[in-house]
N, C-alpha and C. Protein backbone atom coordinates (compact mmCIF):
# COMPACT_ATOMS: atom_id res chain seq x y z
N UNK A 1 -1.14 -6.53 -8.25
CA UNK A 1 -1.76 -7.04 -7.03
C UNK A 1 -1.96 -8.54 -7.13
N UNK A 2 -1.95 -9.11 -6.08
CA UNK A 2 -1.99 -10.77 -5.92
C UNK A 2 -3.62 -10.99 -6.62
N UNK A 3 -3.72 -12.42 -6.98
CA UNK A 3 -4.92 -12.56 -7.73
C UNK A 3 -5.31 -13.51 -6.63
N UNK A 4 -6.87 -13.67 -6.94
CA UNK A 4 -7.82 -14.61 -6.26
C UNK A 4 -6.95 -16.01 -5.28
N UNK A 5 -6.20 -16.33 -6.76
CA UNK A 5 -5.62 -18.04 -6.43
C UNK A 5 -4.26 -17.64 -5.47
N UNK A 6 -3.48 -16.84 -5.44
CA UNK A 6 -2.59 -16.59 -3.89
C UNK A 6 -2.41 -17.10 -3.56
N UNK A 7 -1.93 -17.92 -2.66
CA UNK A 7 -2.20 -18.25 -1.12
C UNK A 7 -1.99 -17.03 -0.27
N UNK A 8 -2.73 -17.15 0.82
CA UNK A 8 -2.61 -15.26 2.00
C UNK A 8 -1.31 -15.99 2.27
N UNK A 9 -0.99 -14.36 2.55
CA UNK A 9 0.58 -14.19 2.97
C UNK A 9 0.38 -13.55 4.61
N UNK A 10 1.31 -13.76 4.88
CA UNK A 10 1.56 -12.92 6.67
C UNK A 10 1.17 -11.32 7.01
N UNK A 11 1.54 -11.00 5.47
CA UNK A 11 0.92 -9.17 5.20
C UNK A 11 -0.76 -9.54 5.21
N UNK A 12 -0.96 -10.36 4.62
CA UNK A 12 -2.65 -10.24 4.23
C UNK A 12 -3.40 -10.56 5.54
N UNK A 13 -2.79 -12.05 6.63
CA UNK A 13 -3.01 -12.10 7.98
C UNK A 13 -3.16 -10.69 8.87
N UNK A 14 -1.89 -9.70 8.58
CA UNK A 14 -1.98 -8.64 9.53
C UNK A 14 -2.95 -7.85 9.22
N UNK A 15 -2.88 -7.37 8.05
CA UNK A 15 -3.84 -6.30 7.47
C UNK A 15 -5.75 -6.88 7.95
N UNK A 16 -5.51 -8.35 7.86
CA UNK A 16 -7.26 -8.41 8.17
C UNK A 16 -7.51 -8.20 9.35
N UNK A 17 -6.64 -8.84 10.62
CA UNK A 17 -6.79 -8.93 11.80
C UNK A 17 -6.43 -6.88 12.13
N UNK A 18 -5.81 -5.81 11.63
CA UNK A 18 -5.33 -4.79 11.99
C UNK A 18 -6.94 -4.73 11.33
N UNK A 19 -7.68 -4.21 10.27
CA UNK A 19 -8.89 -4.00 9.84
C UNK A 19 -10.15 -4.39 10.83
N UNK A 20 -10.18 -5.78 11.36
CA UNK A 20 -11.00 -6.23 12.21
C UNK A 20 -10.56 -5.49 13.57
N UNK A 21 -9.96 -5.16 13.95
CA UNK A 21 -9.80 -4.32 15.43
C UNK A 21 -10.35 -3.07 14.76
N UNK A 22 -9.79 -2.59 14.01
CA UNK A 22 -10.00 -1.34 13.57
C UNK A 22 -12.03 -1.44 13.94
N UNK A 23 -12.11 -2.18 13.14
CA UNK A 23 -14.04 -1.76 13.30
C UNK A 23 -14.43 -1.99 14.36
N UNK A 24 -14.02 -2.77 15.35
CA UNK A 24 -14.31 -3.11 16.41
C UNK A 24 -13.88 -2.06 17.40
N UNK A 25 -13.00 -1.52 17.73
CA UNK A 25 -12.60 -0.20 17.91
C UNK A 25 -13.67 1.13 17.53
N UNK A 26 -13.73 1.12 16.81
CA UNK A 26 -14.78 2.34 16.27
C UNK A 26 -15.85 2.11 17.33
N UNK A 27 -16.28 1.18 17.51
CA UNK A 27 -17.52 0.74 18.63
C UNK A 27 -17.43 1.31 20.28
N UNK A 28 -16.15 1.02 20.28
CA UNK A 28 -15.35 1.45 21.64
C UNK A 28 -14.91 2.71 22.12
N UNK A 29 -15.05 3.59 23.14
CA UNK A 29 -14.87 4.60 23.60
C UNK A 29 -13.93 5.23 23.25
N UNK A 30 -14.42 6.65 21.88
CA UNK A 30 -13.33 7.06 21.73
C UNK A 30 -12.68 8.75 22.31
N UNK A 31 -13.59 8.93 23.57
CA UNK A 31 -13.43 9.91 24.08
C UNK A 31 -14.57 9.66 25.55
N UNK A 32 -14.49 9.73 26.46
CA UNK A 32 -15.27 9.73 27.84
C UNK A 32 -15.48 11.54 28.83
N UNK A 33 -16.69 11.59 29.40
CA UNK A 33 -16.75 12.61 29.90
C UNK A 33 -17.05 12.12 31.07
N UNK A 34 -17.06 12.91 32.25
CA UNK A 34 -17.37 12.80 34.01
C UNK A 34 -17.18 13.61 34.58
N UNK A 35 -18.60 13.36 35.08
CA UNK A 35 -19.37 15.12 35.75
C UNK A 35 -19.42 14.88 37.23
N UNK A 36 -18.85 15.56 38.34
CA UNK A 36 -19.16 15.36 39.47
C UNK A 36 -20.26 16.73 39.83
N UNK A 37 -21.10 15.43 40.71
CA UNK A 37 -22.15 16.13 41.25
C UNK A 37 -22.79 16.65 42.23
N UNK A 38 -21.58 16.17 43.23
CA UNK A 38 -21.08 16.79 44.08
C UNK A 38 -21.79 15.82 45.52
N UNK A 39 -21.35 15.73 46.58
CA UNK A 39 -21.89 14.81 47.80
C UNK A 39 -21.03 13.59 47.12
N UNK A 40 -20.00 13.70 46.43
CA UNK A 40 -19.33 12.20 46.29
C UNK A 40 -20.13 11.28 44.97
N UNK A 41 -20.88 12.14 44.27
CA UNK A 41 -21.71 12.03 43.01
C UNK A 41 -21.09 11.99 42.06
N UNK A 42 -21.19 11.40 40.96
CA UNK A 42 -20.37 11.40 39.65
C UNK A 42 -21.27 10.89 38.45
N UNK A 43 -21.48 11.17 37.61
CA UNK A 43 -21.72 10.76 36.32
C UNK A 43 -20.40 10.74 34.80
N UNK A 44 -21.39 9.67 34.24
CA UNK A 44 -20.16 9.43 33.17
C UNK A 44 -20.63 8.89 32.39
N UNK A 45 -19.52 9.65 30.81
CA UNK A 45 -20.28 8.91 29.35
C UNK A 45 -19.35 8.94 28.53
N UNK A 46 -19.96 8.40 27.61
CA UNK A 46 -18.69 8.22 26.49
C UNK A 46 -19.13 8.36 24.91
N UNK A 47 -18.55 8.51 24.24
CA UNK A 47 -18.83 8.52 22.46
C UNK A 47 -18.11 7.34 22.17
N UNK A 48 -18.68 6.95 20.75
CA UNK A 48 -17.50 6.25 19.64
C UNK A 48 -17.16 6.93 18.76
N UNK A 49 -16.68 6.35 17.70
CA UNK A 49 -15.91 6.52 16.74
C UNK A 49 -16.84 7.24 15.46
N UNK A 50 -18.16 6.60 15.64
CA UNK A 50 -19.20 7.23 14.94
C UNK A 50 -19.89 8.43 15.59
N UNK A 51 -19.67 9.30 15.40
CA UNK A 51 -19.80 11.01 15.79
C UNK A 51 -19.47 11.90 15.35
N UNK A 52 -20.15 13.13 14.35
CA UNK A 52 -19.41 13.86 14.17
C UNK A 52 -18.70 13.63 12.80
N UNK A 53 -17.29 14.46 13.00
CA UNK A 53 -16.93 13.88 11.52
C UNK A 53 -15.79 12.86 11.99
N UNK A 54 -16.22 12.02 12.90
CA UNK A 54 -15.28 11.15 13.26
C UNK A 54 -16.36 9.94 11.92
N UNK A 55 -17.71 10.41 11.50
CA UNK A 55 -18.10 9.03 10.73
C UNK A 55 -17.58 8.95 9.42
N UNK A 56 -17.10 10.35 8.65
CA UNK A 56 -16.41 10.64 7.59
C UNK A 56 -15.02 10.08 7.83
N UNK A 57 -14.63 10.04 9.03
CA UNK A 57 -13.24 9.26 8.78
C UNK A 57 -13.24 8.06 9.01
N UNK A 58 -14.40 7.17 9.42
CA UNK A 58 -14.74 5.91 9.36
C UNK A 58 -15.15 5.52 8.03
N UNK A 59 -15.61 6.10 7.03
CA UNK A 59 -16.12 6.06 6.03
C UNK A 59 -14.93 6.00 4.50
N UNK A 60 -14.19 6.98 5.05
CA UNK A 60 -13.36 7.23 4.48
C UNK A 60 -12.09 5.66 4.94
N UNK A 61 -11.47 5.34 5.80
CA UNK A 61 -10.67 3.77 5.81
C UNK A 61 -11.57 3.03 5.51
N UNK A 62 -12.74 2.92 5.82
CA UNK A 62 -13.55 1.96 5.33
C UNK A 62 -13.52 1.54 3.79
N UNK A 63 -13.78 2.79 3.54
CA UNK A 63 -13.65 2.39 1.75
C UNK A 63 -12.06 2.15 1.31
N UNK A 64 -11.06 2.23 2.16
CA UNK A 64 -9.79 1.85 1.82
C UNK A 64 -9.62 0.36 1.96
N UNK A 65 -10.07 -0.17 3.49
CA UNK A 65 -10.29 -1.84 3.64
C UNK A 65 -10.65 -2.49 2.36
N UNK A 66 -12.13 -1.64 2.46
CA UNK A 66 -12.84 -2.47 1.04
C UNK A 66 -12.18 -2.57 -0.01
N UNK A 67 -11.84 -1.22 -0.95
CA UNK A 67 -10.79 -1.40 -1.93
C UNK A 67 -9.19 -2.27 -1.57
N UNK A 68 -8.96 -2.55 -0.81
CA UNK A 68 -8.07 -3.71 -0.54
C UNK A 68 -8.22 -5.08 -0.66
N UNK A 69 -9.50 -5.24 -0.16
CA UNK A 69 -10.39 -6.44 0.02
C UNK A 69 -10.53 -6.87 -1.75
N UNK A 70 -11.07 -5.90 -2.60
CA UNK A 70 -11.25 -5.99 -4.17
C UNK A 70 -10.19 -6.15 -4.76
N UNK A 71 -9.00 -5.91 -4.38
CA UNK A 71 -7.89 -6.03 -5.23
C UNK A 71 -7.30 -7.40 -5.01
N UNK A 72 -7.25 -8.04 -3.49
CA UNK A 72 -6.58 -8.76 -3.19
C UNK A 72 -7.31 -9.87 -3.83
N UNK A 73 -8.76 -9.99 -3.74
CA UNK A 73 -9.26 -11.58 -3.68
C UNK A 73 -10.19 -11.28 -5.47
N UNK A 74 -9.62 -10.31 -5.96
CA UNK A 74 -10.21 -10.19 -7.32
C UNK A 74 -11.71 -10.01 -7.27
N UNK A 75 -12.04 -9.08 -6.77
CA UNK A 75 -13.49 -8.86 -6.83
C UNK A 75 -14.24 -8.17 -7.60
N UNK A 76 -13.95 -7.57 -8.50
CA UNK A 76 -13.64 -6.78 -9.32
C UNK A 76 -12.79 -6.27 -10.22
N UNK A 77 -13.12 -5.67 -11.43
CA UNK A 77 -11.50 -5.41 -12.15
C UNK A 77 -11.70 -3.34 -11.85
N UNK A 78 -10.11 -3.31 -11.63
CA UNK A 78 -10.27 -2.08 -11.45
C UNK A 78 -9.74 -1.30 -13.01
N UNK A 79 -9.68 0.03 -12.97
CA UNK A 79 -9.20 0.90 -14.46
C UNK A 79 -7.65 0.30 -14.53
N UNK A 80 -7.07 0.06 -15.05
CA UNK A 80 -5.50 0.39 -14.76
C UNK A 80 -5.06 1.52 -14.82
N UNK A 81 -3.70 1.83 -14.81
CA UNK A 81 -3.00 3.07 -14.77
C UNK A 81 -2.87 3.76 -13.30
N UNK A 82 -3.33 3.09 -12.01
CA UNK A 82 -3.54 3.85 -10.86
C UNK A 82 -2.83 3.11 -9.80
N UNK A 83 -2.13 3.89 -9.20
CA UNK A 83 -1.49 2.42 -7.64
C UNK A 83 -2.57 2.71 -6.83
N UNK A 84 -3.39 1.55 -7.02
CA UNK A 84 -4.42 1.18 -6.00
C UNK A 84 -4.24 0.57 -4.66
N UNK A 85 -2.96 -0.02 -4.56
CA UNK A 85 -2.88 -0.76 -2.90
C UNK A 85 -2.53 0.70 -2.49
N UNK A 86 -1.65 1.88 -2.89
CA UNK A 86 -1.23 2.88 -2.31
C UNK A 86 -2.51 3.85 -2.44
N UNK A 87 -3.39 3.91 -3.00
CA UNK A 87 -4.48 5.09 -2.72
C UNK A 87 -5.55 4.16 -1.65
N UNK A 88 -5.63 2.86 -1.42
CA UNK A 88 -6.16 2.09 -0.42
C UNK A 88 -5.61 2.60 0.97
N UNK A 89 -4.16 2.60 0.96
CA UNK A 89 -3.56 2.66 1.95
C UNK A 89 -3.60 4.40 2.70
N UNK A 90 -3.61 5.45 1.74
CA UNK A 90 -4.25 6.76 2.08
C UNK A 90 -5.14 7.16 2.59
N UNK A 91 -5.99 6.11 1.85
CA UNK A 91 -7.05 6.42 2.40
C UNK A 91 -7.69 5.42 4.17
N UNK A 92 -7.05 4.83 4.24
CA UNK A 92 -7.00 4.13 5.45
C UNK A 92 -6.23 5.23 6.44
N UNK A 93 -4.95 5.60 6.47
CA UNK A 93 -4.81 6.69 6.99
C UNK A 93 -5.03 7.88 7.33
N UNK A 94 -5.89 8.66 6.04
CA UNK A 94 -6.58 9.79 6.15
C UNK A 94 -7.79 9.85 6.90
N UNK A 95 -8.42 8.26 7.14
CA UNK A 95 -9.71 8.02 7.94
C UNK A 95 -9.25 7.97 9.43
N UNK A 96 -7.95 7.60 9.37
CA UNK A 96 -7.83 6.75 11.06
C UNK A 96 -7.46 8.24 11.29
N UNK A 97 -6.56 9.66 10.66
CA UNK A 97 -6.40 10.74 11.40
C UNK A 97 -7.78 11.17 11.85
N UNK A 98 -8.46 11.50 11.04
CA UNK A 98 -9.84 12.10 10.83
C UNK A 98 -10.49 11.53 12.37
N UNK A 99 -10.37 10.26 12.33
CA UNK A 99 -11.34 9.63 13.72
C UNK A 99 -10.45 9.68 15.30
N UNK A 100 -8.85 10.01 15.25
CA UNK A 100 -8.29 10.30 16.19
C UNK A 100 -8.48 11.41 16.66
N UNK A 101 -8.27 12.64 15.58
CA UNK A 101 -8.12 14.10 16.03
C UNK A 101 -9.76 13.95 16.79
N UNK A 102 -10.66 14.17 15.98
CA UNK A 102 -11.92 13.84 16.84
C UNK A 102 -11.84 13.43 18.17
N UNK A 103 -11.43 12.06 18.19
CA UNK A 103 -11.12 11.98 19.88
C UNK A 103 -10.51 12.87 20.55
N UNK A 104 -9.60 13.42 20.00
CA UNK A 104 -8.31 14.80 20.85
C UNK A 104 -9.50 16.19 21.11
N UNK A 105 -9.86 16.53 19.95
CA UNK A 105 -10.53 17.39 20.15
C UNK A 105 -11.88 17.42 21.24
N UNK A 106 -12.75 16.32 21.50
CA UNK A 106 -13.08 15.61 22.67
C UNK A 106 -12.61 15.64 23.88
N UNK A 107 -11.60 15.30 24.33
CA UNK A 107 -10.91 15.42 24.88
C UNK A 107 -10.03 16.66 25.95
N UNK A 108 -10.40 16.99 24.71
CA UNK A 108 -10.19 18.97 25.31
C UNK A 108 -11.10 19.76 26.27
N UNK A 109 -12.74 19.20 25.88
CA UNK A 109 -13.82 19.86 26.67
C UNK A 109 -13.42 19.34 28.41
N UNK A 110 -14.14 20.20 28.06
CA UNK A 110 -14.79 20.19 30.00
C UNK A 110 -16.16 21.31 30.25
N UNK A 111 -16.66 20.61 31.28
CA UNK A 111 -18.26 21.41 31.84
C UNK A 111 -18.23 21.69 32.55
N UNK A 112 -18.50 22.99 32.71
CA UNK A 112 -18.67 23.88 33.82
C UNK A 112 -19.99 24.27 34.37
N UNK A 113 -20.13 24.74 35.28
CA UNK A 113 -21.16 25.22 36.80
C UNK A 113 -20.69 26.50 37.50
N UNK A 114 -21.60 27.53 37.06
CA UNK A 114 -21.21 28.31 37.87
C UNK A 114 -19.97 29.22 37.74
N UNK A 115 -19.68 29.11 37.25
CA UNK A 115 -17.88 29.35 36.80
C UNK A 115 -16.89 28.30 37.03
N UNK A 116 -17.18 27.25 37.83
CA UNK A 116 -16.67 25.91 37.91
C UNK A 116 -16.54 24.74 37.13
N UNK A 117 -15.24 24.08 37.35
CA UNK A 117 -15.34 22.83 36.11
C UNK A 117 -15.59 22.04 37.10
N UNK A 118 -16.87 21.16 36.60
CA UNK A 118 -17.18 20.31 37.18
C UNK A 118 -17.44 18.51 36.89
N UNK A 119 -17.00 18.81 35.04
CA UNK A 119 -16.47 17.89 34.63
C UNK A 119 -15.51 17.78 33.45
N UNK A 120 -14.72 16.79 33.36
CA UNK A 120 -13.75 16.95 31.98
C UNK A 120 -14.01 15.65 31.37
N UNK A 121 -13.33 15.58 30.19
CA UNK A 121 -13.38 14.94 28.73
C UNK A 121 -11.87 14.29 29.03
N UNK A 122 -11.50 12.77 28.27
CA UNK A 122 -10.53 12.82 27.78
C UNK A 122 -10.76 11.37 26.95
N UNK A 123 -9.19 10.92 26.36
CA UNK A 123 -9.29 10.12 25.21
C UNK A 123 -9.70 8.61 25.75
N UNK A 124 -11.00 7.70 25.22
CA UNK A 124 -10.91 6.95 25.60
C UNK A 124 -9.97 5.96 24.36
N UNK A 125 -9.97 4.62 25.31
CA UNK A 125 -9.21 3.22 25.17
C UNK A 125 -9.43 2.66 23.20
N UNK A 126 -10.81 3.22 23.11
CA UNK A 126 -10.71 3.04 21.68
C UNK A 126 -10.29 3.63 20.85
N UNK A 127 -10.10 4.95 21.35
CA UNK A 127 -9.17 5.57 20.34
C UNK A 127 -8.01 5.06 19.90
N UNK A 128 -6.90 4.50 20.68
CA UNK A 128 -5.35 3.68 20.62
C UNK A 128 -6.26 2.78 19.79
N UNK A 129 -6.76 2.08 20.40
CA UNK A 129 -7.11 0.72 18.99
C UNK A 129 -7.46 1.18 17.54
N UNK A 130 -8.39 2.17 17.58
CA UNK A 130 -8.51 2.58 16.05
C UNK A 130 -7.17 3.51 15.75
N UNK A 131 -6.41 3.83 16.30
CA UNK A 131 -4.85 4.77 15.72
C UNK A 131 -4.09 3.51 15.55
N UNK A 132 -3.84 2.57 16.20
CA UNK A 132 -2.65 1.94 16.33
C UNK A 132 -3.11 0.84 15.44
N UNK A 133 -4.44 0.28 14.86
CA UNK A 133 -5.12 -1.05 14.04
C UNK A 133 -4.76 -0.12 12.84
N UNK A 134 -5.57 0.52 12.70
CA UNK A 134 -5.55 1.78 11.59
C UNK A 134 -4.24 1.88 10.88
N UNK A 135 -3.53 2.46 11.56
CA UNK A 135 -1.97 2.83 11.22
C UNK A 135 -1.19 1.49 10.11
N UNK A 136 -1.26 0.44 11.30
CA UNK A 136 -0.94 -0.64 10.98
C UNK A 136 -1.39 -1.34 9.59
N UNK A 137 -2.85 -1.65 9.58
CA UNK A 137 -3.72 -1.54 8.10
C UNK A 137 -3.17 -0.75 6.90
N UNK A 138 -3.16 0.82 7.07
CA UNK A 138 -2.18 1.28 6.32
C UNK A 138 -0.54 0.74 5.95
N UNK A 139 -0.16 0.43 6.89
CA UNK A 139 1.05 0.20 6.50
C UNK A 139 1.20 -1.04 5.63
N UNK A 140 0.59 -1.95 5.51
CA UNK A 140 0.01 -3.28 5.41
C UNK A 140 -0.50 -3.14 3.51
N UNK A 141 -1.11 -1.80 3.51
CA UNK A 141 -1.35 -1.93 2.21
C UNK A 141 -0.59 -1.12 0.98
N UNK A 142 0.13 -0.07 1.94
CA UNK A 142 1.73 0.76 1.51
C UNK A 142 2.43 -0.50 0.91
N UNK A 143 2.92 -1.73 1.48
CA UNK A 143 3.59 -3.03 1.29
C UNK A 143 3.36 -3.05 0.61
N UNK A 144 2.36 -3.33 -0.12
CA UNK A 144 1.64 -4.10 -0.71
C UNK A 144 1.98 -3.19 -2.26
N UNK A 145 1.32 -2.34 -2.32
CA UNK A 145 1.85 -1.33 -3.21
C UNK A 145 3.12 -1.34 -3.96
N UNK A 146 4.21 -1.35 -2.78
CA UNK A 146 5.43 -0.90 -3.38
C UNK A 146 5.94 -2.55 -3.44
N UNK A 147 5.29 -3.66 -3.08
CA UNK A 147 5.54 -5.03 -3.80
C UNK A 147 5.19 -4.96 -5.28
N UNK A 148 3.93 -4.33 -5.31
CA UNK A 148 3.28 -4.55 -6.87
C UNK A 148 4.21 -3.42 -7.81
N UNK A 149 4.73 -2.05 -6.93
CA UNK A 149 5.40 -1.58 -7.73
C UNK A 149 6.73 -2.58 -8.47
N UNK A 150 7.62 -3.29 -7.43
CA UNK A 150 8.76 -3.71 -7.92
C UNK A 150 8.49 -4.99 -9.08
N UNK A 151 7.06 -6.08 -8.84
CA UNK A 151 6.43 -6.70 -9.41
C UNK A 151 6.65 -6.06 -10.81
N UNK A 152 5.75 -4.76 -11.15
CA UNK A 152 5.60 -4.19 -12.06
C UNK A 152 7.04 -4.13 -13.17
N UNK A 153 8.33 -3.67 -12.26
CA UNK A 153 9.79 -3.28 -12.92
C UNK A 153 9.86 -4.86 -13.06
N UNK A 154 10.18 -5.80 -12.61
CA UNK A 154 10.34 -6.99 -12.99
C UNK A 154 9.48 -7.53 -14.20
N UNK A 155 8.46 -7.32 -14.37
CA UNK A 155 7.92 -7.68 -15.50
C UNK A 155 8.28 -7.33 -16.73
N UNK A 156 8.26 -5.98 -16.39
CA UNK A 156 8.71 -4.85 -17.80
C UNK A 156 10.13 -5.41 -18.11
N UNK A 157 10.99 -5.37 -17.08
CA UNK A 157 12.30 -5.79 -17.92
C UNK A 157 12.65 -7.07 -18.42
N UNK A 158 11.59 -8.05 -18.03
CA UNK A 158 11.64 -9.86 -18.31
C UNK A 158 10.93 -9.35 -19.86
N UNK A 159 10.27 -8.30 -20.37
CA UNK A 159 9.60 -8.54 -21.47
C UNK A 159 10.67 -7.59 -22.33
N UNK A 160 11.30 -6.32 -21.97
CA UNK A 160 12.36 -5.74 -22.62
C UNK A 160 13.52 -7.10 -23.36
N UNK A 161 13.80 -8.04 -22.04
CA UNK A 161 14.68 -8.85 -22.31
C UNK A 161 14.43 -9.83 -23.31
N UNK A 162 12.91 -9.88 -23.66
CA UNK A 162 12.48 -11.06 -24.58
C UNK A 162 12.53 -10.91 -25.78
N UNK A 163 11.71 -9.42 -25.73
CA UNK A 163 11.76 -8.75 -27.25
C UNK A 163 13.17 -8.52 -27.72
N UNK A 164 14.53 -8.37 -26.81
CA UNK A 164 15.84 -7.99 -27.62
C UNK A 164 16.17 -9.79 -27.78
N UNK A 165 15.68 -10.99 -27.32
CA UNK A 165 15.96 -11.95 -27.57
C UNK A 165 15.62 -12.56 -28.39
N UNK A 166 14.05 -12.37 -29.13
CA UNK A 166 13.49 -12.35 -30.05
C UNK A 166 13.86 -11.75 -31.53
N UNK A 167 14.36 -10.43 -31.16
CA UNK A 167 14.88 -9.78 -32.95
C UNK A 167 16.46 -10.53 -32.61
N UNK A 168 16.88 -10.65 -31.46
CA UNK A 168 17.98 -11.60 -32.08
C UNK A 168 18.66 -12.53 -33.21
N UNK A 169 17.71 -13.49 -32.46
CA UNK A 169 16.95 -14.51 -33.28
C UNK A 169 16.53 -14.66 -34.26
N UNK A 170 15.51 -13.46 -34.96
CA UNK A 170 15.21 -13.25 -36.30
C UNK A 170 16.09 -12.76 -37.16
N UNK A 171 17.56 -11.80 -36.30
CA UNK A 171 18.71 -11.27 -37.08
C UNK A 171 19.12 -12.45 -37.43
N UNK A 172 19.85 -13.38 -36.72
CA UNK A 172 20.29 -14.40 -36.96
C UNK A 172 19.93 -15.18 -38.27
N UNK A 173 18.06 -15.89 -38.08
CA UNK A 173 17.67 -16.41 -38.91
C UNK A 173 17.93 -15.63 -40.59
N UNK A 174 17.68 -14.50 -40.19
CA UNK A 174 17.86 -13.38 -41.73
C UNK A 174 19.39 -13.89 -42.43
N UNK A 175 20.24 -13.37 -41.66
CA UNK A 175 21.79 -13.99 -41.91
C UNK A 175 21.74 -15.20 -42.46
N UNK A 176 21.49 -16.06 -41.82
CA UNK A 176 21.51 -17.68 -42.50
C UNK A 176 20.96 -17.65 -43.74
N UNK A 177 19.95 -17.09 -43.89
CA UNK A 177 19.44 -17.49 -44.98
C UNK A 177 20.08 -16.24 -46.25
N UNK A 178 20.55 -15.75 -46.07
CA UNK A 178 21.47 -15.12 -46.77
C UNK A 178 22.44 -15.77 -47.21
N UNK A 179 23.12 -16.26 -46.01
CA UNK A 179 24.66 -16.64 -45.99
C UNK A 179 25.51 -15.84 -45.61
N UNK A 180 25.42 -14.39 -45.17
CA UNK A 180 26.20 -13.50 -44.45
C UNK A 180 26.38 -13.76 -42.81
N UNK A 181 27.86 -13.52 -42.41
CA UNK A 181 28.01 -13.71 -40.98
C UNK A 181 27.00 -12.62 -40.71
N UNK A 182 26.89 -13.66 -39.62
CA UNK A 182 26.02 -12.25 -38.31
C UNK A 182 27.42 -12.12 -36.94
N UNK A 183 28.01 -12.59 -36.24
CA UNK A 183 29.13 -12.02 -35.45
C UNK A 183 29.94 -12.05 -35.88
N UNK A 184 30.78 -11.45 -35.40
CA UNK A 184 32.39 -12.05 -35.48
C UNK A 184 32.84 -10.98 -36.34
N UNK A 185 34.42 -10.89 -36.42
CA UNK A 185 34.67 -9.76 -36.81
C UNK A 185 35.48 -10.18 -38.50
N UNK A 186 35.09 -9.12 -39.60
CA UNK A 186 35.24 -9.50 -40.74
C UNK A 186 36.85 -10.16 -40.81
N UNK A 187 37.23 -11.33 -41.61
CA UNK A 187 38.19 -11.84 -41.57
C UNK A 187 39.40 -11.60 -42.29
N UNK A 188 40.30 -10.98 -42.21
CA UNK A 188 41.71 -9.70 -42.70
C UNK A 188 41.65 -10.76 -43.83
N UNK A 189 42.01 -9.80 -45.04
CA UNK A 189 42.35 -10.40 -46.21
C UNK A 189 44.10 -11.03 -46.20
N UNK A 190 43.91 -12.17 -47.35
CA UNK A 190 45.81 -12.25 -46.95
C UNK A 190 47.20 -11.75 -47.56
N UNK A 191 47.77 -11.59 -46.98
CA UNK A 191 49.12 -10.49 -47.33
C UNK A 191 49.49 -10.89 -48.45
N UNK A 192 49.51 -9.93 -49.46
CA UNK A 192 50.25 -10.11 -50.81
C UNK A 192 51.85 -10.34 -50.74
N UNK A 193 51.92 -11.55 -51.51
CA UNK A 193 53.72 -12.00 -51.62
C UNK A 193 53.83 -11.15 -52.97
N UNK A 194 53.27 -10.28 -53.45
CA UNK A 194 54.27 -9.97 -54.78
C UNK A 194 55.77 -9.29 -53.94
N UNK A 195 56.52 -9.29 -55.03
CA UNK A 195 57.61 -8.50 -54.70
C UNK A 195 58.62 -9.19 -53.72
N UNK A 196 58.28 -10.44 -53.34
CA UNK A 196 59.17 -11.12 -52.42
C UNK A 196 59.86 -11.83 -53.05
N UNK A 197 61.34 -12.07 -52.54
CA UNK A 197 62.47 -12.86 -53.19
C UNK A 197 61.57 -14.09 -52.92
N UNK A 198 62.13 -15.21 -54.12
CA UNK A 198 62.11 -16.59 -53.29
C UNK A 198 63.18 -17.07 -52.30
N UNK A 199 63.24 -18.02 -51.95
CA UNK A 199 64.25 -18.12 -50.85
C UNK A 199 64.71 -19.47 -51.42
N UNK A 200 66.07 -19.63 -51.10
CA UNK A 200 67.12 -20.58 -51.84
C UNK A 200 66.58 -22.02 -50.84
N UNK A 201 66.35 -22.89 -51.57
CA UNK A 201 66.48 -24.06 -50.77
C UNK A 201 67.18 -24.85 -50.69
């Protein structure tokens, strides 16, 4: 993961501004009801995002933001051994389903009178902002992840490459100070003239 000193990147721009709608959203209507009352009467209301177990799935991206927030600007040291931008990013998604379905399920009611429906439910305007900020956030820290994954293979093989450059080096030095070649291929001994005429000059 990027350290403190960074400079933000265009991913880190989206992800704050997709996070900041996101909470701001939660505030905003994520399901509306309206009751007619008949003579041209109407009433009307609405929920947020905090309701229900729509707050467990606020709770739940929330703590994904945050753990994003800790990794990126070093706020903490985390265990190693764990892809943390990718369990950030799960969990940002597992919150934003959690607080959509809620709205859907919302959505579904209606109130009745009498045997009459006399009012219905459906998805409000904040719901799209917390699915579509949400989503986005996730995706934002998925990146991020599978940057630090390839980060990770690049490192490992710049240090594979050092250590075989290193005993190189020490083969080498060993040789010298021997006096035995280290490359090259042993040099053919030379052809025996016994048994050859001389030749008349």
């Amino acid at each position: 993961m990027q350290s403190n000193t960074d400079p933000v990147s265009n991913v880190d721009w989206v992800m704050a501004i997709a996070s900041l709608l996101f909470f701001i959203g939660s505030f905003l209507p994520l399901a509306t009801l309206s009751i007619s009352l008949g003579f041209g009467g109407s009433v009307s209301g609405s929920v947020d995002s905090w309701h229900s177990y729509g707050i467990a799935g606020m709770l739940i991206a929330l703590a994904g933001i945050a753990l994003w927030l800790v990794m990126r600007f070093g706020l903490a040291t985390l265990p190693p051994g764990r892809n943390w931008p990718l369990i950030a990013a799960g969990a940002i998604l597992l919150g934003t389903v959690l607080v959509f379905i809620r709205g859907v399920v919302y959505s579904g009611e209606s109130a009745t009178l009498n045997g009459q429906v006399v009012g219905s439910a459906g998805l409000g305007y904040g719901a799209f902002i917390v699915l579509i900020a949400g989503v986005v956030a996730s995706a934002c820290a998925g990146f991020r992840a599978r940057v630090d994954e390839l980060a990770t293979r690049a490192v490992g093989s710049a240090r594979a490459a050092n250590q075989n450059a290193q005993r190189a080096r020490a083969e080498r030095q060993q040789a010298a100070a021997t006096g035995r070649p280290v490359d090259g291929p042993a040099a053919d001994p030379p052809e025996s003239t016994a048994g050859e005429e001389p030749q008349d000059l």
